[in-house]
N, C-alpha and C. Protein backbone atom coordinates (compact mmCIF):
# COMPACT_ATOMS: atom_id res chain seq x y z
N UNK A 1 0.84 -1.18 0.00
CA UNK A 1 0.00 0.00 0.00
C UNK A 1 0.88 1.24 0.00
N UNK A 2 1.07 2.47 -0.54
CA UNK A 2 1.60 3.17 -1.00
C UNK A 2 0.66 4.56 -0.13
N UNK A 3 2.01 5.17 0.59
CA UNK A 3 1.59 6.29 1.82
C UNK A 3 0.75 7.21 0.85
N UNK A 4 0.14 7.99 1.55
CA UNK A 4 -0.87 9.24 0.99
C UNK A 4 0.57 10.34 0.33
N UNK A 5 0.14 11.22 -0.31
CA UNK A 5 1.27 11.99 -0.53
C UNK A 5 1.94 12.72 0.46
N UNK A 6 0.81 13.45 1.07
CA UNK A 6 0.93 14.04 2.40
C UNK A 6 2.25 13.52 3.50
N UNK A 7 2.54 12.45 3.62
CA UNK A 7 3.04 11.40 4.13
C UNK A 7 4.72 11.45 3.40
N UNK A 8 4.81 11.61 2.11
CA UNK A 8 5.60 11.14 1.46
C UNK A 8 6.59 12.66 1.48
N UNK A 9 5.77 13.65 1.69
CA UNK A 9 6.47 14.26 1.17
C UNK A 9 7.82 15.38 2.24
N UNK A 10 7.40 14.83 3.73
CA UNK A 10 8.65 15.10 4.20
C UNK A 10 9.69 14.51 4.38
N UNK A 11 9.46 13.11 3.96
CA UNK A 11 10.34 11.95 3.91
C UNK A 11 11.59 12.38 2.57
N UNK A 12 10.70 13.29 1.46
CA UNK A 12 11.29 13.70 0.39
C UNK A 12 12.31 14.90 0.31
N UNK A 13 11.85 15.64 1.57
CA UNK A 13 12.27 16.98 1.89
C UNK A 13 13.67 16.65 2.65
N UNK A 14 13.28 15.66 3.40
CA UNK A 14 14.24 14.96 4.18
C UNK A 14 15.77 14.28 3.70
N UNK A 15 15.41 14.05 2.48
CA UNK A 15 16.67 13.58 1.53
C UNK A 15 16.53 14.38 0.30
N UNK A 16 16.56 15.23 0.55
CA UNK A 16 16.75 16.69 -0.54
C UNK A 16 17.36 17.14 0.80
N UNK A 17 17.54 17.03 2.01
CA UNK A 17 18.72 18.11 2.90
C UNK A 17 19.23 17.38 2.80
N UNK A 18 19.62 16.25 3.05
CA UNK A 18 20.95 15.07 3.29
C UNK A 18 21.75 14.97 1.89
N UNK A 19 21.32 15.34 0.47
CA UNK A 19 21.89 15.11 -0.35
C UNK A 19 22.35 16.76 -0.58
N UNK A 20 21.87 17.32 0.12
CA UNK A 20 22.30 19.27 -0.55
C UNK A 20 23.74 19.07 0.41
N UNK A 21 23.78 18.40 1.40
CA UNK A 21 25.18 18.06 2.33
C UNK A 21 26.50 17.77 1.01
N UNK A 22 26.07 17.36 -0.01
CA UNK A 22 26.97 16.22 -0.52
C UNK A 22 26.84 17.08 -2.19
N UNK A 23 26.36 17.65 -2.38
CA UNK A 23 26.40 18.63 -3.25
C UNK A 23 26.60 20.30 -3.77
N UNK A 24 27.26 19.99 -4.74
CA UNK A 24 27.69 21.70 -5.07
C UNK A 24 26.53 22.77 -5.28
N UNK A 25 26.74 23.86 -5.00
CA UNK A 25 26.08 24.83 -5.64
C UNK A 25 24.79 24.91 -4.27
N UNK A 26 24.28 24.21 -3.29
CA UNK A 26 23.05 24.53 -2.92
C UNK A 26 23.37 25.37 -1.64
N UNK A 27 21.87 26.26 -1.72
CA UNK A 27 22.44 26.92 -0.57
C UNK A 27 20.82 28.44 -1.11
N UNK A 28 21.03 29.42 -0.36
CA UNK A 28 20.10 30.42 -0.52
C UNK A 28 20.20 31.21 -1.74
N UNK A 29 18.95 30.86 -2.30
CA UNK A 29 18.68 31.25 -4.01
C UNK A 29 18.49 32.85 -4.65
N UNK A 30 18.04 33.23 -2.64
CA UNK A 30 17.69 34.68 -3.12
C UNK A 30 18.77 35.79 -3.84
N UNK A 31 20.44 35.27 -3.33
CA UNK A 31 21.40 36.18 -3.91
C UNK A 31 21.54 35.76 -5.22
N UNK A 32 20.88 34.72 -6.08
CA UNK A 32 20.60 34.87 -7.20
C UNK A 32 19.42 34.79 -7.57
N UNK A 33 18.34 35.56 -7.19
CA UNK A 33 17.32 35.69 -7.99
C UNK A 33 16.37 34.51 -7.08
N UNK A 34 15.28 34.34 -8.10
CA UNK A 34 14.04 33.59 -8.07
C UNK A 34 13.43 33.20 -6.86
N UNK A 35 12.92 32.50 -6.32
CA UNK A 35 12.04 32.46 -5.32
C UNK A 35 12.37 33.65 -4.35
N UNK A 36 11.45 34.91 -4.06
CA UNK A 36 11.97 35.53 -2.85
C UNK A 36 10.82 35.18 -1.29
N UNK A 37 12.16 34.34 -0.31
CA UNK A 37 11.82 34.00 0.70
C UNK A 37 11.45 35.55 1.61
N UNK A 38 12.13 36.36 1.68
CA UNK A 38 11.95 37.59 2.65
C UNK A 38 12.80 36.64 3.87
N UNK A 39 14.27 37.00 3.26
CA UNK A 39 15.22 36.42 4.04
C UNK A 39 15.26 37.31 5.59
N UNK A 40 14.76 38.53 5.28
CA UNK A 40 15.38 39.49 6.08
C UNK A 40 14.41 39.52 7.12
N UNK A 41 13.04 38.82 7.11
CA UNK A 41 12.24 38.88 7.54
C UNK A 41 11.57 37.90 7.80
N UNK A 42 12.33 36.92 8.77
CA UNK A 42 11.55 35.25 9.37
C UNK A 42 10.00 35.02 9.32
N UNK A 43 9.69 36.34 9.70
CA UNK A 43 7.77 35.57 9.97
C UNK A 43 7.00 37.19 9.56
N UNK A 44 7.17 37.32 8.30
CA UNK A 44 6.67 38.58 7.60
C UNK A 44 5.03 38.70 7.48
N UNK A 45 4.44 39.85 8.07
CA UNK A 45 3.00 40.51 8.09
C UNK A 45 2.79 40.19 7.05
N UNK A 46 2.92 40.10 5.59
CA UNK A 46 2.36 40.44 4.15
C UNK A 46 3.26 39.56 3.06
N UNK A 47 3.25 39.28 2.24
CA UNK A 47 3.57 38.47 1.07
C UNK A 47 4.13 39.24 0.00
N UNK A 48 5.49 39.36 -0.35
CA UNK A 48 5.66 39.92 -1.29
C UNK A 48 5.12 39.48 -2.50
N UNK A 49 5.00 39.89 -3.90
CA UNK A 49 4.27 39.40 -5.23
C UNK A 49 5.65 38.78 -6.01
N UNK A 50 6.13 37.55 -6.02
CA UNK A 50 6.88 36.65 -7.00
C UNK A 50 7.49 37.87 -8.28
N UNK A 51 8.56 38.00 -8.13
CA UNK A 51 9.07 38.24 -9.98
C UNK A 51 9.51 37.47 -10.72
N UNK A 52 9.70 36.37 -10.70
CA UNK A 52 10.42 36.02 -11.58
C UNK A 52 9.66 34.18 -11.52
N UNK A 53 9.11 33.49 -12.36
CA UNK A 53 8.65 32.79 -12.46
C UNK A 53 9.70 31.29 -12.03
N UNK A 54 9.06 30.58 -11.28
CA UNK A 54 10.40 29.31 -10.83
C UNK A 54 10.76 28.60 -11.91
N UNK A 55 12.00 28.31 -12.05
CA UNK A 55 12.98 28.57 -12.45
C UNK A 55 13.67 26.59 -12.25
N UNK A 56 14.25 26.16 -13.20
CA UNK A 56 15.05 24.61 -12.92
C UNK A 56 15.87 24.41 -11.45
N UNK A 57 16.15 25.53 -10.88
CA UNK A 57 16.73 25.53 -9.47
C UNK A 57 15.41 24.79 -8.57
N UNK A 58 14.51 25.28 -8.96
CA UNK A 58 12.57 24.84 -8.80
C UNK A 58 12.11 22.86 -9.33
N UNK A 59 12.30 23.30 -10.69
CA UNK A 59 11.60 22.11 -11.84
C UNK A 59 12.61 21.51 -12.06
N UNK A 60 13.64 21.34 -11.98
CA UNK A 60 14.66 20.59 -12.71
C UNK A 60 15.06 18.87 -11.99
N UNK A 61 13.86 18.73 -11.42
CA UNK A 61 14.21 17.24 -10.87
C UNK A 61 15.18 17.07 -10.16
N UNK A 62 15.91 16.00 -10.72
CA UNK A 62 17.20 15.68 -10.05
C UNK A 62 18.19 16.85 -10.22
N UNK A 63 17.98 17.88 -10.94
CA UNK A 63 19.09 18.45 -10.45
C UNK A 63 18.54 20.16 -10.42
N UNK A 64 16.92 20.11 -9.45
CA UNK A 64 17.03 21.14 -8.79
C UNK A 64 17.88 21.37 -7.34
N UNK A 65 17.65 22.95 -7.17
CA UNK A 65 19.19 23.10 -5.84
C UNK A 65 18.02 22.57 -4.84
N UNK A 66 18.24 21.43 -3.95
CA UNK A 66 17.15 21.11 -2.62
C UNK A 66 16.98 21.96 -1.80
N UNK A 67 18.27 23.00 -1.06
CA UNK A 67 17.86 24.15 -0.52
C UNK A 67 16.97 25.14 -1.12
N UNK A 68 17.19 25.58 -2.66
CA UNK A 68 16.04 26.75 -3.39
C UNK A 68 14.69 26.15 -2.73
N UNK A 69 14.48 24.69 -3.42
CA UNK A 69 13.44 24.08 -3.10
C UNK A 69 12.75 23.99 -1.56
N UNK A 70 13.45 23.65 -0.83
CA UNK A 70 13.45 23.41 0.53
C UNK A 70 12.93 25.07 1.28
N UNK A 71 13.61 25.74 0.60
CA UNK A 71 13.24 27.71 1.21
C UNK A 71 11.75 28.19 0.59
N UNK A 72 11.88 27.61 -0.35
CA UNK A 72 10.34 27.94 -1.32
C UNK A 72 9.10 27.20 -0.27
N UNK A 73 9.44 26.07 -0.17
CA UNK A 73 8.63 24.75 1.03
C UNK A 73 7.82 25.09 1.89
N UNK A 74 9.47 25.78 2.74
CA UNK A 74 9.37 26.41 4.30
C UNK A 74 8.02 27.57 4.28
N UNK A 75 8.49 28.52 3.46
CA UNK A 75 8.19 29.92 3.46
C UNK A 75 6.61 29.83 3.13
N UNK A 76 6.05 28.81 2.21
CA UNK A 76 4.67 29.12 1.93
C UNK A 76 3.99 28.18 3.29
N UNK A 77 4.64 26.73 3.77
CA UNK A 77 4.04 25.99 4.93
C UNK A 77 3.60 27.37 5.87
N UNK A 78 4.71 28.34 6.16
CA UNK A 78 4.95 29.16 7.35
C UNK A 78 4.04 29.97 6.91
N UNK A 79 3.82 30.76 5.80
CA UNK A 79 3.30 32.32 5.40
C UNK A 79 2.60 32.41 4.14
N UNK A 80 2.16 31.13 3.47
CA UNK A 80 1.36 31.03 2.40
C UNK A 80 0.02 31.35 2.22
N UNK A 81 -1.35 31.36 3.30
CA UNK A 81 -2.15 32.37 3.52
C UNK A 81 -2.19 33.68 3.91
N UNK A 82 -1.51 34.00 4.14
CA UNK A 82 -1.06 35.84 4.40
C UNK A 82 -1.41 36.23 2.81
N UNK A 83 -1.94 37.97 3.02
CA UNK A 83 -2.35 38.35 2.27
C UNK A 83 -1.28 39.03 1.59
N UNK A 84 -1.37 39.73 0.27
CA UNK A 84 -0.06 40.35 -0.45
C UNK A 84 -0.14 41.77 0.06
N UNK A 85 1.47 42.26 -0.03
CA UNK A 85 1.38 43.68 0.44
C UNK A 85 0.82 44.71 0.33
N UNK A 86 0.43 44.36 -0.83
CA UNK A 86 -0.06 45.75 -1.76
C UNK A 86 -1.52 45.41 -1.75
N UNK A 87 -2.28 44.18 -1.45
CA UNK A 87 -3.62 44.48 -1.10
C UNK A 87 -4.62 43.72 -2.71
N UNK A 88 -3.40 43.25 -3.58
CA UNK A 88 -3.96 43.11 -4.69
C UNK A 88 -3.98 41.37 -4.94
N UNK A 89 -4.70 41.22 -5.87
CA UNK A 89 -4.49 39.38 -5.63
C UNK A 89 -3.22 38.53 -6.66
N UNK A 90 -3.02 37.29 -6.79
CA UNK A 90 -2.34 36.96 -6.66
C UNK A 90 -2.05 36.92 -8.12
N UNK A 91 -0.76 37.17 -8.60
CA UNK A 91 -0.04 37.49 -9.95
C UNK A 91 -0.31 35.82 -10.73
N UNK A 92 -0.04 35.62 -11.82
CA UNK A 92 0.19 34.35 -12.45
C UNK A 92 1.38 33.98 -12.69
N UNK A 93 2.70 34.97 -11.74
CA UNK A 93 4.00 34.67 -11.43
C UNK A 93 3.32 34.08 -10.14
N UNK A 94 2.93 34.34 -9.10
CA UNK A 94 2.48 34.19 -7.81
C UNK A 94 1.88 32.63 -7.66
N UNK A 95 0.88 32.92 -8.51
CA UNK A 95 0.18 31.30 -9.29
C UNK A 95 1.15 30.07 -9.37
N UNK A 96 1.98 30.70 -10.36
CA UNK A 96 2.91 29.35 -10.39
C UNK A 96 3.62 29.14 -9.40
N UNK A 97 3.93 29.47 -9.05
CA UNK A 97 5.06 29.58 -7.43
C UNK A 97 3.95 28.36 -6.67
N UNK A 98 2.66 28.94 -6.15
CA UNK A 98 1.58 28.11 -5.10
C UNK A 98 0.91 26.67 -6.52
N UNK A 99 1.01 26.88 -7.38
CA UNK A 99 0.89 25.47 -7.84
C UNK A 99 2.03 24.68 -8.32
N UNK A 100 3.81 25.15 -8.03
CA UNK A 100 4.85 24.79 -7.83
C UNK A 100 4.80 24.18 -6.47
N UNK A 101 4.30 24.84 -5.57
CA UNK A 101 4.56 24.22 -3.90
C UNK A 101 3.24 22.80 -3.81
N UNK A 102 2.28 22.97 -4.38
CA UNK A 102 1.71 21.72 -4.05
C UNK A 102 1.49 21.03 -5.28
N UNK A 103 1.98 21.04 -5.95
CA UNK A 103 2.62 19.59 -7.19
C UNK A 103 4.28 19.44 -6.15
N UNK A 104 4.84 19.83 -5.45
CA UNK A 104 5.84 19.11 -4.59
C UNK A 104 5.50 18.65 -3.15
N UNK A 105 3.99 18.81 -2.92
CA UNK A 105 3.56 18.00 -1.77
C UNK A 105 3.08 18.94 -0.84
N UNK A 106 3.24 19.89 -1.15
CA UNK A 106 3.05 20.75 -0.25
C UNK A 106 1.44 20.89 0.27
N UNK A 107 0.77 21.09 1.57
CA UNK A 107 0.00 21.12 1.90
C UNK A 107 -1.42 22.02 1.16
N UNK A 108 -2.72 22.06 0.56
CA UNK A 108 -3.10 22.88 -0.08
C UNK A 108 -3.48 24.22 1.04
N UNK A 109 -4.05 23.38 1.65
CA UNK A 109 -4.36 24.83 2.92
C UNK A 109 -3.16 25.81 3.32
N UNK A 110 -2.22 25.94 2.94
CA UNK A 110 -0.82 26.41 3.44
C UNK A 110 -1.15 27.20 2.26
N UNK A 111 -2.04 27.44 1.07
CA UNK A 111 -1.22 28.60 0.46
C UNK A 111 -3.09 29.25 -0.02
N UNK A 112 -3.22 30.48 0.14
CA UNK A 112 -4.43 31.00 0.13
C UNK A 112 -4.82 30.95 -1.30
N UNK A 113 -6.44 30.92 -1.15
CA UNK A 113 -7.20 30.74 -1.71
C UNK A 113 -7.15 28.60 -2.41
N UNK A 114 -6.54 27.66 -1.96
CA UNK A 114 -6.37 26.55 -2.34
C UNK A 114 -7.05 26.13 -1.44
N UNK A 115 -7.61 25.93 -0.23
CA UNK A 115 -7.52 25.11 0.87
C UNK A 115 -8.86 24.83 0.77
């Protein structure tokens, strides 16, 4: 019998950190671009609006960076219903980002308007 996804998918998250140990290049994506976590800001009031659409650091399977991935994860589990700053709804850069996080398992209720 084969776990729910739900199930599967911190087990997945889990060896996407153990292998970013053992690999080049991973690490925080924001000093190059694409996903912005709001590094500067652990548990942010408001949602910035996505620029830049995700990116193979994101989609690239086996050889997306597991940390990009892993920060993208965190940030919508933590702050994915929060509303956007500016009060406006959600971009179709924004879009892909929240149907990027749950085609990777991610919870639907964790990112607004999905749940």
């Amino acid at each position: 019998m084969t776990a729910p996804r739900r199930h599967r998918a911190p087990a997945v998250l889990a060896l996407a950190v153990a292998l970013c140990s053992f690999a080049a290049g991973c690490g925080d994506s924001s000093s190059r671009g694409g996903f912005d976590a709001q590094p500067a800001t652990p548990s942010p009031s408001c949602l910035p609006h996505q620029q830049q659409a995700p990116d193979t650091r994101y989609t690239g399977g086996t050889k997306s960076d597991p940390m990009s991935v892993l920060t993208m994860m965190r940030f919508y589990t933590a702050n994915g219903t929060k509303a956007y700053c500016d009060g406006r709804p959600a971009t179709a850069t924004d879009r892909a980002w929240t149907e990027l996080y749950r085609a990777l398992g991610g919870d639907p209720s964790h990112v607004a308007g999905t749940g």
